[in-house]
N, C-alpha and C. Protein backbone atom coordinates (compact mmCIF):
# COMPACT_ATOMS: atom_id res chain seq x y z
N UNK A 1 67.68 44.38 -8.01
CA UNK A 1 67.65 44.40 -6.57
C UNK A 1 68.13 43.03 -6.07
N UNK A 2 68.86 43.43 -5.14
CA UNK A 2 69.34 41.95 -4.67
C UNK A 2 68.00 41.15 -3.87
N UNK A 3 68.47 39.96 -3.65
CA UNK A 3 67.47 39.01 -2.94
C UNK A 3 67.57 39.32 -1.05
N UNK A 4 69.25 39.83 -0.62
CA UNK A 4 69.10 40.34 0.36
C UNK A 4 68.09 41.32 0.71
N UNK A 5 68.28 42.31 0.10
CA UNK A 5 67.37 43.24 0.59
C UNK A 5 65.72 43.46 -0.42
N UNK A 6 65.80 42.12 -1.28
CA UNK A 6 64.67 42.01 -1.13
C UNK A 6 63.60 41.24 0.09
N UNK A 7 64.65 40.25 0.72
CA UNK A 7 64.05 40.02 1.76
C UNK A 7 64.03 40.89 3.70
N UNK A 8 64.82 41.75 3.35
CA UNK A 8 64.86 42.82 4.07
C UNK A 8 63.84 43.74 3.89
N UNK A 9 63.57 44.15 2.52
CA UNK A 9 61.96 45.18 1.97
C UNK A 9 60.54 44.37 2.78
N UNK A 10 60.44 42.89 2.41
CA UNK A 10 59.68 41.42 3.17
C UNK A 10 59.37 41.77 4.78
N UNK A 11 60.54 41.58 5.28
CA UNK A 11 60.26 41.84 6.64
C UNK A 11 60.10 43.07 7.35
N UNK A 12 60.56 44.22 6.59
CA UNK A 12 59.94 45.60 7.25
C UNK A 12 58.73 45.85 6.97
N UNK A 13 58.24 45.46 5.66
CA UNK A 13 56.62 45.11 5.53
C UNK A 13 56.05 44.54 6.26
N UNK A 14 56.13 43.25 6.65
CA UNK A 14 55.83 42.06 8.17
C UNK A 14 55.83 42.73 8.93
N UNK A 15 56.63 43.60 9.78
CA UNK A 15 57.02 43.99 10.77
C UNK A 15 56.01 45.03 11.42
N UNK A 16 56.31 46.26 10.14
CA UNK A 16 55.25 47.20 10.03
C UNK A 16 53.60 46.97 10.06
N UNK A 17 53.30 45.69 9.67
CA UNK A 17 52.00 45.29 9.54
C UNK A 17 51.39 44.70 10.72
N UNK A 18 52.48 44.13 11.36
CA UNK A 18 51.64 43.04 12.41
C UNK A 18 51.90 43.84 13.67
N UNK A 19 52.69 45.41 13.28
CA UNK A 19 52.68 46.41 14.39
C UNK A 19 51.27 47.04 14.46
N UNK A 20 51.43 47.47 13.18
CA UNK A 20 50.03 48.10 13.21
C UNK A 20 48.87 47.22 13.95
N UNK A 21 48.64 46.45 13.16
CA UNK A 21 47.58 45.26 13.48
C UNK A 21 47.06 44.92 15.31
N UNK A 22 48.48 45.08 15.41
CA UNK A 22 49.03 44.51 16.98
C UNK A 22 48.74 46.19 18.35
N UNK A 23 49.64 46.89 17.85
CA UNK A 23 49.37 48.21 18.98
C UNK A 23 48.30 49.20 18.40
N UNK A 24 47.85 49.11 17.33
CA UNK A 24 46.78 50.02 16.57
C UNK A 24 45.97 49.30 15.88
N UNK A 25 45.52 48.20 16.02
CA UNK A 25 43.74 47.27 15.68
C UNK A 25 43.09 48.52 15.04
N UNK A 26 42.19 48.79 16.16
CA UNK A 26 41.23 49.88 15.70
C UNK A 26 41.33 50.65 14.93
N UNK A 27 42.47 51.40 14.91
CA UNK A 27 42.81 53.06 14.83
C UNK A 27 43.43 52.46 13.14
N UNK A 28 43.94 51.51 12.77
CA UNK A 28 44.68 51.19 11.53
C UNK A 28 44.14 49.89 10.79
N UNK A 29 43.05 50.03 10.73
CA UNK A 29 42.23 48.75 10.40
C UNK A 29 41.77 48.66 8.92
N UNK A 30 41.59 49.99 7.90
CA UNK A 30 41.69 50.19 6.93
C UNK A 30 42.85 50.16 6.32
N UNK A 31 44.00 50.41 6.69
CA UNK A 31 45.27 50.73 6.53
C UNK A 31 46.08 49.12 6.16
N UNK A 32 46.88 49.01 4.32
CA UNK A 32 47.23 48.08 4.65
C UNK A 32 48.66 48.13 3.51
N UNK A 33 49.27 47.77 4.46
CA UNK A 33 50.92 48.09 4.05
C UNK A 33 51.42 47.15 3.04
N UNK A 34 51.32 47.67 1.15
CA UNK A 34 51.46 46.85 0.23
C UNK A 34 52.69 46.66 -0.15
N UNK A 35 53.83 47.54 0.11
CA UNK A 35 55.23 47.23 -0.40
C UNK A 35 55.77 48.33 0.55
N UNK A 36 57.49 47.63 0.76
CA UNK A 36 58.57 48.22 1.23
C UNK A 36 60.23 48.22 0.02
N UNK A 37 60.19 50.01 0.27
CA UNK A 37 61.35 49.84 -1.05
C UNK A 37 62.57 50.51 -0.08
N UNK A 38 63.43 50.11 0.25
CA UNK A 38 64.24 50.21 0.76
C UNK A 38 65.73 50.09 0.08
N UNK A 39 66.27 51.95 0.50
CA UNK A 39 67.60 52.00 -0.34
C UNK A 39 69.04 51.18 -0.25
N UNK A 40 69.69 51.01 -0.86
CA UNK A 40 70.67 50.38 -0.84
C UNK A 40 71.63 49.93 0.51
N UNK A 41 71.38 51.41 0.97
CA UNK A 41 72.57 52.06 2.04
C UNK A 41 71.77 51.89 3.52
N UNK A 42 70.49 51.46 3.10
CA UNK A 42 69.29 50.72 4.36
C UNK A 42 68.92 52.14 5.44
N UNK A 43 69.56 53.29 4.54
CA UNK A 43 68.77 54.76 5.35
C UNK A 43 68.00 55.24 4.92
N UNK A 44 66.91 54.65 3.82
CA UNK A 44 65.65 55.21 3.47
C UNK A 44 64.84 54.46 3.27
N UNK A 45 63.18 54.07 3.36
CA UNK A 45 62.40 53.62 3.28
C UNK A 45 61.33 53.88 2.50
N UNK A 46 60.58 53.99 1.41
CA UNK A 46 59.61 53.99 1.27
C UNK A 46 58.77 52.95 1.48
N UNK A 47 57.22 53.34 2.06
CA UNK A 47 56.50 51.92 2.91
C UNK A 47 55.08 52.72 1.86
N UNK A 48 54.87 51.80 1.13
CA UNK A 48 53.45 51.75 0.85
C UNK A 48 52.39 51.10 1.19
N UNK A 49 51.29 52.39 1.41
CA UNK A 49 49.99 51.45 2.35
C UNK A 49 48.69 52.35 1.32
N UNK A 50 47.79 51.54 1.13
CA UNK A 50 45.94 51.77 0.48
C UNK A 50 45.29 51.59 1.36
N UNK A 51 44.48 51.89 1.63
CA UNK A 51 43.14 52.46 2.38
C UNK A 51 42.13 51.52 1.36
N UNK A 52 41.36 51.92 1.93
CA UNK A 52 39.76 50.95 1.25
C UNK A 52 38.89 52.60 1.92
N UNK A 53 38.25 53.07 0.57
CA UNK A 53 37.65 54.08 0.43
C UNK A 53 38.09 55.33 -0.04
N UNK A 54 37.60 56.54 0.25
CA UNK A 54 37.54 57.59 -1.09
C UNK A 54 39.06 58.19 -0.21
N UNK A 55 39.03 58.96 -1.36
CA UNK A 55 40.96 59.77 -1.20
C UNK A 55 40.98 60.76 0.24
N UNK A 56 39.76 61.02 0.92
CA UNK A 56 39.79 62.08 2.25
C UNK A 56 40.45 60.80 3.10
N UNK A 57 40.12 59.38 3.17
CA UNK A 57 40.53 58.74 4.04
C UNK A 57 42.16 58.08 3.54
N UNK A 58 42.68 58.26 2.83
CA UNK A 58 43.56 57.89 2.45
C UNK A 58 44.54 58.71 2.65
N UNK A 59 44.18 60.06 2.73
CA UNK A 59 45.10 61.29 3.00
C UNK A 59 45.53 61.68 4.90
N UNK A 60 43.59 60.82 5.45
CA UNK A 60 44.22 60.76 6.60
C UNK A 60 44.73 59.88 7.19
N UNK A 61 44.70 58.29 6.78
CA UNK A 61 45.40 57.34 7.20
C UNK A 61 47.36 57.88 6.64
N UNK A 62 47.30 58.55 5.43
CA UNK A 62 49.30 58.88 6.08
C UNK A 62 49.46 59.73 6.62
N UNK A 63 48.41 60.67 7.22
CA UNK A 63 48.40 61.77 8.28
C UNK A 63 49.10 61.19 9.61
N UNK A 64 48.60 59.71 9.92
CA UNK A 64 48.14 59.20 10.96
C UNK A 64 49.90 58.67 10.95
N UNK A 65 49.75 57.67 10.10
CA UNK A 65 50.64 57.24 9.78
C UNK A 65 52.38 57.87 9.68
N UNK A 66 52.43 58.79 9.23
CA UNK A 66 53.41 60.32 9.93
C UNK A 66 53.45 60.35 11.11
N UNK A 67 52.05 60.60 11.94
CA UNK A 67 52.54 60.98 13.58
C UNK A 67 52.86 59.25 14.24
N UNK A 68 53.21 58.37 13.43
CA UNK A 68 53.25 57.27 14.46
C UNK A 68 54.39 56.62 14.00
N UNK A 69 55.03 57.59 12.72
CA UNK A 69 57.17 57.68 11.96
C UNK A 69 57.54 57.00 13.49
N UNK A 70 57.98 57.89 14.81
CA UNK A 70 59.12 57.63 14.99
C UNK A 70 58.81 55.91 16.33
N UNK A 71 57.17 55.68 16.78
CA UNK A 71 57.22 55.02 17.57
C UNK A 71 57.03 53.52 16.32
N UNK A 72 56.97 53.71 15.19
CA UNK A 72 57.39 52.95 14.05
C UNK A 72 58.66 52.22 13.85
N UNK A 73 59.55 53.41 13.65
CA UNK A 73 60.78 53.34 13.46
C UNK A 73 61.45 52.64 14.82
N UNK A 74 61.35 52.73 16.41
CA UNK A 74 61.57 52.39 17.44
C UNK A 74 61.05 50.80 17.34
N UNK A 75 59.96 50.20 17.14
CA UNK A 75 59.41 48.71 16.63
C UNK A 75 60.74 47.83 15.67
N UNK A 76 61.00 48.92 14.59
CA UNK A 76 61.56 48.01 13.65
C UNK A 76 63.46 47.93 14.62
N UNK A 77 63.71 48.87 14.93
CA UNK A 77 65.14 49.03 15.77
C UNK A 77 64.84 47.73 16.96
N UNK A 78 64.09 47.82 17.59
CA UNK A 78 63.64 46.42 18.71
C UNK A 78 64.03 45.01 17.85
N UNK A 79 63.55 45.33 16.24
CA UNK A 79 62.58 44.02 15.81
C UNK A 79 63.17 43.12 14.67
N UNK A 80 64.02 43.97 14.33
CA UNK A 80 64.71 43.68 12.76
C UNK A 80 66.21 43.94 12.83
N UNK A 81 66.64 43.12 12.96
CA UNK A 81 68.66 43.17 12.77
C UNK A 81 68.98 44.04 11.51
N UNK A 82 69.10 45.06 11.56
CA UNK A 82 68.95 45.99 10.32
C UNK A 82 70.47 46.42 10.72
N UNK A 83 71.73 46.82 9.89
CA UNK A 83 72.48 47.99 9.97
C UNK A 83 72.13 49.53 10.55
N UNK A 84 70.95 49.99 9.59
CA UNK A 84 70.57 51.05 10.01
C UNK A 84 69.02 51.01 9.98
N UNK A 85 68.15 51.98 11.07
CA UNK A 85 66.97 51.87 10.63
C UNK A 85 66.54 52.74 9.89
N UNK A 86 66.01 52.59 8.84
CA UNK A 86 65.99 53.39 7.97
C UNK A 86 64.81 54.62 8.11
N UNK A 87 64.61 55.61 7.64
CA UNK A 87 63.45 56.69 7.26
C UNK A 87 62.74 56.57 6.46
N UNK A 88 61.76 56.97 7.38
CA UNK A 88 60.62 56.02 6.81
C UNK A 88 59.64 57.22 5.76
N UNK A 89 59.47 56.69 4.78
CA UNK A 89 58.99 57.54 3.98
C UNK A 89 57.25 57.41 3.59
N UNK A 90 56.03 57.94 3.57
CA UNK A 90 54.78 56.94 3.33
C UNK A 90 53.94 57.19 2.16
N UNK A 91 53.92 56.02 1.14
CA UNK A 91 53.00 56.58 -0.05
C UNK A 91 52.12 55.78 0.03
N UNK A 92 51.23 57.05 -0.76
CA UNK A 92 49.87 56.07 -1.07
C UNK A 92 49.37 55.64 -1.91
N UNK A 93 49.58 53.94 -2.26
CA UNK A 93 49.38 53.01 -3.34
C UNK A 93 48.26 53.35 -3.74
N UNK A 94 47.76 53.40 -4.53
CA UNK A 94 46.06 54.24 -5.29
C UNK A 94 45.65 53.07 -5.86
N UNK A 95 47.18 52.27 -6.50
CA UNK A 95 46.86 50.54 -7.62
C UNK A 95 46.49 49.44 -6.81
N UNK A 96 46.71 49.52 -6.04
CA UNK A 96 46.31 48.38 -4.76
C UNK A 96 44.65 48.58 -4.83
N UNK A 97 43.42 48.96 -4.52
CA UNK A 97 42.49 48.34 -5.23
C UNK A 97 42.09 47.99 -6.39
N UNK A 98 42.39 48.64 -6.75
CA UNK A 98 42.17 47.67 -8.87
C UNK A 98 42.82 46.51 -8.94
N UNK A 99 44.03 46.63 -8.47
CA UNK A 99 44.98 45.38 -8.13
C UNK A 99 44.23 44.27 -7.33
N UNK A 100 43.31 44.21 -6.59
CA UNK A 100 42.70 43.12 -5.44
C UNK A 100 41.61 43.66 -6.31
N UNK A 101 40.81 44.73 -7.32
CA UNK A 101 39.58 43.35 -8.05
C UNK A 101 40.14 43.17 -9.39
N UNK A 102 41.04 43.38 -9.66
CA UNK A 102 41.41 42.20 -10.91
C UNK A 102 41.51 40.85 -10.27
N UNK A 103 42.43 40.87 -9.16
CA UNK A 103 42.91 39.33 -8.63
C UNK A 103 41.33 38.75 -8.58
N UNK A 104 40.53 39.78 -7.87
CA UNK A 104 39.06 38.87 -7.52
C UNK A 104 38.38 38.19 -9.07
N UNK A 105 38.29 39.21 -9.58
CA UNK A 105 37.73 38.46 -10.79
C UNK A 105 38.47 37.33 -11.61
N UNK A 106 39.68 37.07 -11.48
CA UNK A 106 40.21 36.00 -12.18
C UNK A 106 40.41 34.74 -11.54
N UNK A 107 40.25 35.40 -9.74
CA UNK A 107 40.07 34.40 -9.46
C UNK A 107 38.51 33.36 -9.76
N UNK A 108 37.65 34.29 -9.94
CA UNK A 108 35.91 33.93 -9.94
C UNK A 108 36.07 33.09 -11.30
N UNK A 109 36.58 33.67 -12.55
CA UNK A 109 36.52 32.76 -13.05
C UNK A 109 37.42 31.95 -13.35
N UNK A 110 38.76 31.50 -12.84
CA UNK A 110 39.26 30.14 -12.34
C UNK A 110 38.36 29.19 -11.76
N UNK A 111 36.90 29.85 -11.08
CA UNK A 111 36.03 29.22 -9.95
C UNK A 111 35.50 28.54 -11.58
N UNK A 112 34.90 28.87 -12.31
CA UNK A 112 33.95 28.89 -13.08
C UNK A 112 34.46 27.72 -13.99
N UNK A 113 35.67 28.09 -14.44
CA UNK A 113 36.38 26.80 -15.26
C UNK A 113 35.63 27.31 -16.77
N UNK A 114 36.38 26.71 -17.81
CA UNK A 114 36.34 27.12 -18.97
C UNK A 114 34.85 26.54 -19.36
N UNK A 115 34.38 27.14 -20.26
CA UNK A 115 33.05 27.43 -20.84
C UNK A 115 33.31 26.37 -21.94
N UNK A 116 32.49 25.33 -22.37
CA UNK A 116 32.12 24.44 -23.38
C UNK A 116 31.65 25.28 -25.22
């Protein structure tokens, strides 16, 4: 992958996040957007987002997330010098918590420092 559009994947992630954050606080507050894979040709998107809790809420945060595609897609066209805006596609990262408590625990014991 190039570095262009790896930093293009970067900022539709940014973009997408501090939308949410920004016009949907409340309503998208579990919801947190871990990667953007974006095709070559910049007309497809996959946007991955995890939830924090069991799989009913995870199924309805990309429920949610679907009905809010096209005032999404309208943010990033405002927001991002893109060629095209791409379609937006939404999965749901499942590795993103195991992923944040591995990080936790290695970070704990980095805290701890090596044992004598």
């Amino acid at each position: 992958m190039s570095n262009r559009l790896l930093r293009v994947n970067e900022l539709v992630q940014r973009e997408i996040s501090l939308h949410l954050r920004r016009k949907h606080g409340s309503e998208s507050v579990a919801i947190t957007i871990t990667g953007v894979e974006i095709t070559g040709d910049l007309r497809e998107a996959k946007v991955f987002y995890s939830v924090l809790g069991a799989e009913a809420e995870a199924a309805a945060a990309g429920k949610w997330l679907v009905r809010k595609r096209d005032e999404i897609r309208e943010m990033l066209a405002k927001n991002v010098i893109i060629r095209h805006v791409p379609l937006l596609t939404f999965v749901h990262d499942n590795h993103a918590p195991r992923t944040l408590r591995v990080e936790t625990l290695l970070g704990e014991i980095d805290k701890e420092g090596p044992k004598p």
